[in-house]
PDB file of N, CA and C in Angstrom:
ATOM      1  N   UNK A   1       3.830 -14.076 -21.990  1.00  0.00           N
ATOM      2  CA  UNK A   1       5.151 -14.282 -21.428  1.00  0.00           C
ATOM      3  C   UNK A   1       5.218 -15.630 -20.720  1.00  0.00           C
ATOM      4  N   UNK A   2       6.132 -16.234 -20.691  1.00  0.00           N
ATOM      5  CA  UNK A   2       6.613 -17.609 -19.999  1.00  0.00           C
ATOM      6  C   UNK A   2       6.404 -17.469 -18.684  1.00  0.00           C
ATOM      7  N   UNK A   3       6.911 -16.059 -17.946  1.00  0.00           N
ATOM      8  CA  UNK A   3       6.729 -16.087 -16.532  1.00  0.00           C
ATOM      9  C   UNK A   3       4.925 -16.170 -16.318  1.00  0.00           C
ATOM     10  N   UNK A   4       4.125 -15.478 -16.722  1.00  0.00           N
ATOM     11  CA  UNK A   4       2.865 -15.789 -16.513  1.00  0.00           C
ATOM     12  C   UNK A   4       2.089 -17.448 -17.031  1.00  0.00           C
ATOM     13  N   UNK A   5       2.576 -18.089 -18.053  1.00  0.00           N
ATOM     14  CA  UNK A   5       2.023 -19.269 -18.329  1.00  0.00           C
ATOM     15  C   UNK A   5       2.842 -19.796 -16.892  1.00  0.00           C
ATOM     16  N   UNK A   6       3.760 -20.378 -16.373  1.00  0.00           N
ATOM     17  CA  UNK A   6       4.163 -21.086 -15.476  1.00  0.00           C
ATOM     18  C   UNK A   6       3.321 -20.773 -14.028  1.00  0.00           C
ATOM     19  N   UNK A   7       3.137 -19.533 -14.145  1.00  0.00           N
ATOM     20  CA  UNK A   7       2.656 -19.019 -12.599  1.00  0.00           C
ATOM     21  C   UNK A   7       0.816 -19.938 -13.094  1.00  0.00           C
ATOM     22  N   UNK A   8       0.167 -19.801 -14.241  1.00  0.00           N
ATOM     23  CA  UNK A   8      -1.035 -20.619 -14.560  1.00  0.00           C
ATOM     24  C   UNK A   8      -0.475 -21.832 -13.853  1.00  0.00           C
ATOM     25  N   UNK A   9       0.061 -22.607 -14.215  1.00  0.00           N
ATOM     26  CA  UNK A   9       0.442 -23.731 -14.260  1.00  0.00           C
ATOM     27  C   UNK A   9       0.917 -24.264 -12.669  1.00  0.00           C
ATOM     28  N   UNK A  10       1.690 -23.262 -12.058  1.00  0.00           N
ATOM     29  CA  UNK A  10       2.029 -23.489 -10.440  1.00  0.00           C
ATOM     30  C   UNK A  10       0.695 -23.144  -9.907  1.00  0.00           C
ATOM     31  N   UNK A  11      -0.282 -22.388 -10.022  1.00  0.00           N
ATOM     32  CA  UNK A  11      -1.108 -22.398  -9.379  1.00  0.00           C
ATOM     33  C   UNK A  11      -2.562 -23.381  -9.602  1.00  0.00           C
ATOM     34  N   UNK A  12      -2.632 -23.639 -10.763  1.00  0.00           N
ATOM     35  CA  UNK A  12      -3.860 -25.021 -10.896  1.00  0.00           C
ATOM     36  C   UNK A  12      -2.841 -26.457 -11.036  1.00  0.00           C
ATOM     37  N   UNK A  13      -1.764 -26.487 -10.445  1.00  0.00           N
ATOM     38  CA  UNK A  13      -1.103 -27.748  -9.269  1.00  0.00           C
ATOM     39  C   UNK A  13      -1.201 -27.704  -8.422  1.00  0.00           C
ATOM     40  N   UNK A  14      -2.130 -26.774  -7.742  1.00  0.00           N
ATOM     41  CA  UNK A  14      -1.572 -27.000  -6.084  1.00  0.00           C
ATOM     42  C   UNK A  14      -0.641 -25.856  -5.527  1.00  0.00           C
ATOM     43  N   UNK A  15       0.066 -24.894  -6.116  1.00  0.00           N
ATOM     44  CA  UNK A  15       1.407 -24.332  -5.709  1.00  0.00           C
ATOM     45  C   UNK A  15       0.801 -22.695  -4.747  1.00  0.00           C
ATOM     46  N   UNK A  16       1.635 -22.491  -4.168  1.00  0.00           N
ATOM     47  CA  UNK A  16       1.506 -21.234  -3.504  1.00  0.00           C
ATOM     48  C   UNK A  16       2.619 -20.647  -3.765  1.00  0.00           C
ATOM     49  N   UNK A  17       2.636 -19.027  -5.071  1.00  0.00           N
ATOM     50  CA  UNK A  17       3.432 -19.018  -5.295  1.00  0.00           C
ATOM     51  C   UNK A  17       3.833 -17.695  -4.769  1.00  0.00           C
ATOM     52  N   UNK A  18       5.211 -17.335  -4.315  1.00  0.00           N
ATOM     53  CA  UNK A  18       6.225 -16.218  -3.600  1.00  0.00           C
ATOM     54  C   UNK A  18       6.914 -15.293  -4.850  1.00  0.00           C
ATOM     55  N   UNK A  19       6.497 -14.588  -4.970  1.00  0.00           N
ATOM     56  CA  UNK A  19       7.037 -13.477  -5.776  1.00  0.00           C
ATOM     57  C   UNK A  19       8.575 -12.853  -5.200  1.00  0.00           C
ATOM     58  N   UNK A  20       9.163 -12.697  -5.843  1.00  0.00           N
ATOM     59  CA  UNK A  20      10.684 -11.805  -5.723  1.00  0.00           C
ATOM     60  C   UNK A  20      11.545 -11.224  -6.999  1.00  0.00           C
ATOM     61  N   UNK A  21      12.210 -10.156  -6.533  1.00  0.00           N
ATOM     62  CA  UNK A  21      12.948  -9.745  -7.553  1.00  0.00           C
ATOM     63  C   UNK A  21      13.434 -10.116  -8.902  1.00  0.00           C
ATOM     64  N   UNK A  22      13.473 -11.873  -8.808  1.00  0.00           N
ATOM     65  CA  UNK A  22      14.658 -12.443  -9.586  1.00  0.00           C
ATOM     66  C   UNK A  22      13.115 -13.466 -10.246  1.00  0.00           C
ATOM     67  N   UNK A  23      11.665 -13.175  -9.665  1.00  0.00           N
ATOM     68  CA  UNK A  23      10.893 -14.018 -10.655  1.00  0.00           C
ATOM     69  C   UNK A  23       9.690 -14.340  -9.587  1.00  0.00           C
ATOM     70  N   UNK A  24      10.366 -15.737  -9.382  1.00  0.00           N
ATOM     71  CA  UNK A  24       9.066 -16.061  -8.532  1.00  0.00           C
ATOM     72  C   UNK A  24       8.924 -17.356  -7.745  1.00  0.00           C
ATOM     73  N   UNK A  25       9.141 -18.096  -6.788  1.00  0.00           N
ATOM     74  CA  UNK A  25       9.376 -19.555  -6.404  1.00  0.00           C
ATOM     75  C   UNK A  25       7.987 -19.985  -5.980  1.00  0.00           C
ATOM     76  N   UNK A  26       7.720 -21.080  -6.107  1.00  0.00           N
ATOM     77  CA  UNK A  26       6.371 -21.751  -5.604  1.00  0.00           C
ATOM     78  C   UNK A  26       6.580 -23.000  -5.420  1.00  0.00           C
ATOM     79  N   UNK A  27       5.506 -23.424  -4.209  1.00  0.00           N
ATOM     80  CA  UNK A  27       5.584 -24.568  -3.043  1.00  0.00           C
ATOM     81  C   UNK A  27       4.446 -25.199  -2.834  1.00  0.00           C
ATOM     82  N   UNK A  28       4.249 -26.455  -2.559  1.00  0.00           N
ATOM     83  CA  UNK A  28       2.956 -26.667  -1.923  1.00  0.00           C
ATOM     84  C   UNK A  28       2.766 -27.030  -0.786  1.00  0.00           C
ATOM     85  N   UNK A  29       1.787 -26.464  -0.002  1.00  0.00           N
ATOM     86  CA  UNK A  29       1.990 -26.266   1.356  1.00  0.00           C
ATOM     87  C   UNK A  29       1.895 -27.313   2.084  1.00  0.00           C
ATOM     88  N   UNK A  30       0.804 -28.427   1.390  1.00  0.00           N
ATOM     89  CA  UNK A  30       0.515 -29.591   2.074  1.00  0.00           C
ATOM     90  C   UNK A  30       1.195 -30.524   1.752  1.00  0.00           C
ATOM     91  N   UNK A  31       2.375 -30.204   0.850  1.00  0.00           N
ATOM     92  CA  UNK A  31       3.625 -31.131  -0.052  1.00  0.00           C
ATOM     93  C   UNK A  31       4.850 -30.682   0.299  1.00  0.00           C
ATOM     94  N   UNK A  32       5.511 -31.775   0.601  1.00  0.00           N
ATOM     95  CA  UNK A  32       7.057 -31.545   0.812  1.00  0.00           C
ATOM     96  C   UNK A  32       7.918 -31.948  -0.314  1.00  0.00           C
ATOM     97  N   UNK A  33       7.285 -31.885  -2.207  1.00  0.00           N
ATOM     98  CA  UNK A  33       8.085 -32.813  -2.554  1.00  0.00           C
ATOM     99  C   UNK A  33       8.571 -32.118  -3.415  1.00  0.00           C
ATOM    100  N   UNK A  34       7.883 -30.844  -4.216  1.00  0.00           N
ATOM    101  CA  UNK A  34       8.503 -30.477  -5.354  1.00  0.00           C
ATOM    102  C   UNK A  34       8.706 -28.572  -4.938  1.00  0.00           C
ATOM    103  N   UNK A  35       9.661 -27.583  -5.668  1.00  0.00           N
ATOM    104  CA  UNK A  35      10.185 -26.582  -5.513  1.00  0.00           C
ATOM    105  C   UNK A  35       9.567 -25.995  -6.429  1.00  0.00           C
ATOM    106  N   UNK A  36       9.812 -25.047  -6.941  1.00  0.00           N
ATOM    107  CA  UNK A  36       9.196 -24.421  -8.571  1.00  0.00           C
ATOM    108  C   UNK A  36      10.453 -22.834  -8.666  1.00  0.00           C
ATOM    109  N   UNK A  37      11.268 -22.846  -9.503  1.00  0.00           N
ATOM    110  CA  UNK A  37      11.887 -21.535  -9.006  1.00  0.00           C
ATOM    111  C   UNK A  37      12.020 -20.780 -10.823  1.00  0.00           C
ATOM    112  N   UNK A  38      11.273 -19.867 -10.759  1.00  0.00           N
ATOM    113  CA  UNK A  38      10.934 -19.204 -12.124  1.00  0.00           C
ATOM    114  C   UNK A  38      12.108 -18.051 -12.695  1.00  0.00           C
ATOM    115  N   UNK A  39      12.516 -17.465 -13.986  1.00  0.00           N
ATOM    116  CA  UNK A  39      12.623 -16.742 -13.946  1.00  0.00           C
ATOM    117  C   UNK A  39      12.194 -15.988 -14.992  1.00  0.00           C
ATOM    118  N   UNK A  40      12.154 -14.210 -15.431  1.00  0.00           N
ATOM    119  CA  UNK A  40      11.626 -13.592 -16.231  1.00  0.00           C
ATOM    120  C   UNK A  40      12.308 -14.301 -17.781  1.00  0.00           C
ATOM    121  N   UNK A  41      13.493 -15.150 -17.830  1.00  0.00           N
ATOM    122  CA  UNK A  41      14.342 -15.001 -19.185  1.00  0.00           C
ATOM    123  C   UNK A  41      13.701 -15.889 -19.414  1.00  0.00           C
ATOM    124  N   UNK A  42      12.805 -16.839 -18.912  1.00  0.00           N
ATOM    125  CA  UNK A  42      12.082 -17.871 -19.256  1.00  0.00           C
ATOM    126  C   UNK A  42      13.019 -19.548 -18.958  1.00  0.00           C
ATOM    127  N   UNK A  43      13.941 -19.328 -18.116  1.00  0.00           N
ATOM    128  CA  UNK A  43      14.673 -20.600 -17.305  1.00  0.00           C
ATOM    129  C   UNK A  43      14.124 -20.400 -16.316  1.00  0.00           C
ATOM    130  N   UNK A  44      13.625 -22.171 -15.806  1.00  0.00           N
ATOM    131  CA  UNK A  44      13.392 -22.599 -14.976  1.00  0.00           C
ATOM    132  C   UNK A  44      14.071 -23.706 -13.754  1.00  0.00           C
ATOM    133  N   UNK A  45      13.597 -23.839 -13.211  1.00  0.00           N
ATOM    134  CA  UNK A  45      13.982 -25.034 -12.110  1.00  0.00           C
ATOM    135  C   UNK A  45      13.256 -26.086 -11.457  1.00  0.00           C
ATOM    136  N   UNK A  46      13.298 -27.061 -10.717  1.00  0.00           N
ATOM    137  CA  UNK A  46      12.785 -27.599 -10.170  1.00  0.00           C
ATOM    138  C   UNK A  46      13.424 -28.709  -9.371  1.00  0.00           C
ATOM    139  N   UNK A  47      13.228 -28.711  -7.754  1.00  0.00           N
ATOM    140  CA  UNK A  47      14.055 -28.584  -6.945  1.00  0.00           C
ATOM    141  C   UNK A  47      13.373 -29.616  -6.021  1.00  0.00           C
ATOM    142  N   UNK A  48      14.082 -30.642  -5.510  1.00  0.00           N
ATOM    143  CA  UNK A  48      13.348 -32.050  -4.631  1.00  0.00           C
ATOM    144  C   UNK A  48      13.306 -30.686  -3.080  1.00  0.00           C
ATOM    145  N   UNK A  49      12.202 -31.028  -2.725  1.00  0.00           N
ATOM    146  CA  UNK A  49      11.478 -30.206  -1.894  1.00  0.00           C
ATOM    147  C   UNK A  49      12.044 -30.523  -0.205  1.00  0.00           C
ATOM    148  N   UNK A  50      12.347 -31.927  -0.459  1.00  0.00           N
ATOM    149  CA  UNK A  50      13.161 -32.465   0.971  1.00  0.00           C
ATOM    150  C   UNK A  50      14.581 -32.413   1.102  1.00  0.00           C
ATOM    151  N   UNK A  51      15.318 -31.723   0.216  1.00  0.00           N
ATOM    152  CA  UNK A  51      16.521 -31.999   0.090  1.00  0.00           C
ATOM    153  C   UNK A  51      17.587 -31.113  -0.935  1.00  0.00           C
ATOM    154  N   UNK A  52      15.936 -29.826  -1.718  1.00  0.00           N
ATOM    155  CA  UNK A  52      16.794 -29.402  -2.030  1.00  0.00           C
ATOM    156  C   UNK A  52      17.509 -29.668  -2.916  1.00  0.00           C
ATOM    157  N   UNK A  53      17.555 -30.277  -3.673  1.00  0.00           N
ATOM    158  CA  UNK A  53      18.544 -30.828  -4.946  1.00  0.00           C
ATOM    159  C   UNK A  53      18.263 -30.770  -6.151  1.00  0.00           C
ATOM    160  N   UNK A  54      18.561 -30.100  -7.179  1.00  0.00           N
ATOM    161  CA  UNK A  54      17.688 -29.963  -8.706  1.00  0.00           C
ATOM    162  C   UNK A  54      17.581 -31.478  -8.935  1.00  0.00           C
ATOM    163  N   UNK A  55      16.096 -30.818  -9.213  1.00  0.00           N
ATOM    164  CA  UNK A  55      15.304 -32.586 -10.367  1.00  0.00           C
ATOM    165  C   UNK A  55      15.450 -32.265 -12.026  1.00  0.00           C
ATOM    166  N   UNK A  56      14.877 -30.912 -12.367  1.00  0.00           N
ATOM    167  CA  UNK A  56      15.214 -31.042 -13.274  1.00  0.00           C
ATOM    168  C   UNK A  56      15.105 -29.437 -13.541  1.00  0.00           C
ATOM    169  N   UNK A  57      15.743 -28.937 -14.856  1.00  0.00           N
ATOM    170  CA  UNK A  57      15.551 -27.418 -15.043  1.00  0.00           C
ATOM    171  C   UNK A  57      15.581 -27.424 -16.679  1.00  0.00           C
ATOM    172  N   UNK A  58      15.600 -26.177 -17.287  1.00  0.00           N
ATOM    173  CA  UNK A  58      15.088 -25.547 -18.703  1.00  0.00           C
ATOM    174  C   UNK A  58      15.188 -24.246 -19.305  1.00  0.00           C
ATOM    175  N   UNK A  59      14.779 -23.876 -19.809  1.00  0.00           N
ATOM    176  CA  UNK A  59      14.543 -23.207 -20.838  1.00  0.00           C
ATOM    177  C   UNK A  59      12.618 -23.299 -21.737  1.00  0.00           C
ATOM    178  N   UNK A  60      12.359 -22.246 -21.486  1.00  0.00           N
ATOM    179  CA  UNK A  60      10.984 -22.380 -22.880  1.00  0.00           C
ATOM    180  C   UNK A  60      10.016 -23.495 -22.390  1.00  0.00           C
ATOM    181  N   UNK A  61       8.820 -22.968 -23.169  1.00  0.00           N
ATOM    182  CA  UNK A  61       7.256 -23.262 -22.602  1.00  0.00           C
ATOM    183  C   UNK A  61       7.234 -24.627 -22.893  1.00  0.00           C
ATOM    184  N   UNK A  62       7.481 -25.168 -23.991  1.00  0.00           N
ATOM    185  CA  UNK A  62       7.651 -26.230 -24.094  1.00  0.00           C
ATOM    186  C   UNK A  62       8.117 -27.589 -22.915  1.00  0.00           C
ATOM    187  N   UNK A  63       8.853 -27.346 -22.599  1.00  0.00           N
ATOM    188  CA  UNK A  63       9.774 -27.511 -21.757  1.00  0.00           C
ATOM    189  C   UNK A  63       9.344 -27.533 -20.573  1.00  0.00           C
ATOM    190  N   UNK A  64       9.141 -26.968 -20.395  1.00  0.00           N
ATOM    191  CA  UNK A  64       8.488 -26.315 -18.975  1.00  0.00           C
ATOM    192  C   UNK A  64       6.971 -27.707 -18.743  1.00  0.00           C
ATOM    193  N   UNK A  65       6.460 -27.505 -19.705  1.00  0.00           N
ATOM    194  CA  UNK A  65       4.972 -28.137 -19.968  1.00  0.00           C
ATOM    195  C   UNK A  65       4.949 -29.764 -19.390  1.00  0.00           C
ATOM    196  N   UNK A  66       6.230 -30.174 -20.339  1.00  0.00           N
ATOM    197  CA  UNK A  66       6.333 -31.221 -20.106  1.00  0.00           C
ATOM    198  C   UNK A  66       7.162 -31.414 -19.238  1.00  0.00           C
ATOM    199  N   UNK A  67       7.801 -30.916 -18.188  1.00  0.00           N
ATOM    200  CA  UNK A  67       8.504 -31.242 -17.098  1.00  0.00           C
ATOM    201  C   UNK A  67       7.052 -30.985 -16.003  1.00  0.00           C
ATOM    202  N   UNK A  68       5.963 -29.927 -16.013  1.00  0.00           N
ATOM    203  CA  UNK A  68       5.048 -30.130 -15.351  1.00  0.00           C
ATOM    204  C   UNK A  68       4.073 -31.442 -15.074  1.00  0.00           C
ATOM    205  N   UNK A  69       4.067 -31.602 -16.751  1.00  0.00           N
ATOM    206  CA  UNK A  69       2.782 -32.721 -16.319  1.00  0.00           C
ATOM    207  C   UNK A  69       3.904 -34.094 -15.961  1.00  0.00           C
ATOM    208  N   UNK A  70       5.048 -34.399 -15.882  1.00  0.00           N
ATOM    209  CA  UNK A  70       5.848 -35.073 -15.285  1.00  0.00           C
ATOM    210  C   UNK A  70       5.778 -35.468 -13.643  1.00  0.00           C
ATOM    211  N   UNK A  71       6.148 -34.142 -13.255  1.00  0.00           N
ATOM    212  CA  UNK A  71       6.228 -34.008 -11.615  1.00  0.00           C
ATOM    213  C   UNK A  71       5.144 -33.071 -11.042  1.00  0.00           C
ATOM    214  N   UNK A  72       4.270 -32.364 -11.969  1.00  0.00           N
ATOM    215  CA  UNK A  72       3.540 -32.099 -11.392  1.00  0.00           C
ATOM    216  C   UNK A  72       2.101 -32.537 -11.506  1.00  0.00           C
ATOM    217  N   UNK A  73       1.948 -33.341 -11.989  1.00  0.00           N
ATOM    218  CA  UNK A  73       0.509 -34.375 -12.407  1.00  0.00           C
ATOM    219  C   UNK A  73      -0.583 -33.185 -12.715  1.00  0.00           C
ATOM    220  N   UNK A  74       0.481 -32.109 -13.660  1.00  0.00           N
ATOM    221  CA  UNK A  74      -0.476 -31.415 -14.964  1.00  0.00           C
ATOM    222  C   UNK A  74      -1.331 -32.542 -15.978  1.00  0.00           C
ATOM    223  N   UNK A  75      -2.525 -32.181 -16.031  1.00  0.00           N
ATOM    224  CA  UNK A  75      -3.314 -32.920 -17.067  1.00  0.00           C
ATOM    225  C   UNK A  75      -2.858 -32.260 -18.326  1.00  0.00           C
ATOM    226  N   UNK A  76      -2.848 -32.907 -19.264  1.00  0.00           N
ATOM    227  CA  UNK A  76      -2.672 -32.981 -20.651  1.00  0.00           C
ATOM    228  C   UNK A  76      -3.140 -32.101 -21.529  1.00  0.00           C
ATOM    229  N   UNK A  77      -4.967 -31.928 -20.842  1.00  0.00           N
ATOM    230  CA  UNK A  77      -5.514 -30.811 -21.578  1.00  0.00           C
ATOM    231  C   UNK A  77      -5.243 -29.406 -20.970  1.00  0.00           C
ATOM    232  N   UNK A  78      -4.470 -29.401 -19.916  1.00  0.00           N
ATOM    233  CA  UNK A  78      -4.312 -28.090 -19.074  1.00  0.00           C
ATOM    234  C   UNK A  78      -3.134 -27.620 -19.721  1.00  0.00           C
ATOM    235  N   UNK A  79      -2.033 -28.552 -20.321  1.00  0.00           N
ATOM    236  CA  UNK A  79      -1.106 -28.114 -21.109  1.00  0.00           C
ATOM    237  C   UNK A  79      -0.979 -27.977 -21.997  1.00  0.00           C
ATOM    238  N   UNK A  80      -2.271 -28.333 -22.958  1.00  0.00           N
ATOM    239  CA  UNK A  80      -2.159 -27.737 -24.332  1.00  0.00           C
ATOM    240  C   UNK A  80      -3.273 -26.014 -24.221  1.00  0.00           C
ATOM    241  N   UNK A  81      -3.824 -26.240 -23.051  1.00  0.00           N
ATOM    242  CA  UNK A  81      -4.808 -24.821 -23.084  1.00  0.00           C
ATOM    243  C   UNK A  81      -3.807 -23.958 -22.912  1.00  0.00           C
ATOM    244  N   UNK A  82      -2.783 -24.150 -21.989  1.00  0.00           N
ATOM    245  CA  UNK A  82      -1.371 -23.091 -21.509  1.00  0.00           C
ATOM    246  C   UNK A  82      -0.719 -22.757 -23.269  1.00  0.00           C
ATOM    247  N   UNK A  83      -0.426 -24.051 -23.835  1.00  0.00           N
ATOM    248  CA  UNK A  83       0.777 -24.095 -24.882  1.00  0.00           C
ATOM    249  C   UNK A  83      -0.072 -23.148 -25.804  1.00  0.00           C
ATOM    250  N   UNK A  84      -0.976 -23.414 -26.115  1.00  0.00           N
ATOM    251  CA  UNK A  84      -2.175 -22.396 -27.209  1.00  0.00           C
ATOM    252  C   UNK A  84      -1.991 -20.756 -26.938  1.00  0.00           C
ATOM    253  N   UNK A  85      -2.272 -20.066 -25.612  1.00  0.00           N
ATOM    254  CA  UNK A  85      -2.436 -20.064 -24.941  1.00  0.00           C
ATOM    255  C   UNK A  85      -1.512 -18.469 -25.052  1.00  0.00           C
ATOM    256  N   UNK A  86      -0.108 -19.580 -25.135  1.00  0.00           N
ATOM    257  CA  UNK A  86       1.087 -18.349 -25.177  1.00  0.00           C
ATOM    258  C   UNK A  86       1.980 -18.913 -25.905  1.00  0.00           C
ATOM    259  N   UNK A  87       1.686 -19.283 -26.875  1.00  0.00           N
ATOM    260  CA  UNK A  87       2.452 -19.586 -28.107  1.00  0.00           C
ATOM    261  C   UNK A  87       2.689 -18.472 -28.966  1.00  0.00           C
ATOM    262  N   UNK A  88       4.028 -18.451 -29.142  1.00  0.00           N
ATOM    263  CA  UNK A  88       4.402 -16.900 -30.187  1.00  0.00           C
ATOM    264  C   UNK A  88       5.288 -17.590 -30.720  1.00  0.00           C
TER     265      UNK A  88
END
């Protein structure tokens, strides 16, 4: 499922992630810069951490992957082990 590859992915960045009803949001504690706000349909978000303001959002793993190693200085090989991984 998408919600579990992302939660991989928020958590070997750095993220501490908050579970809730609607999915799941994650933060980094020693970072004020990026948001992470998940959901089960497989749309995402991502949210300037000082201000609150979408940076960027999605749809699908793909997607997702490469908006990580963007803003979240995912390595390359960490996103093709994810994309492999849970590819259907």
């Amino acid at each position: 499922m998408l919600i579990d590859a992302t939660r991989i992915v928020a958590r070997d960045t750095g993220f501490t992630i908050i579970d809730h009803a609607s999915g799941f949001t994650a933060l980094r504690q020693d970072h004020d810069d990026y948001l992470l706000f998940c959901l089960p349909t497989g749309e995402w978000s991502i949210y300037d951490g000082r201000t609150a303001a979408l940076v960027h959002n999605g749809f699908g793993l793909a997607a997702f992957l490469a908006a990580a190693r963007h803003y979240f200085d995912l390595p390359a090989e960490s996103a093709h082990v994810v994309q492999r991984q849970y590819a259907a």
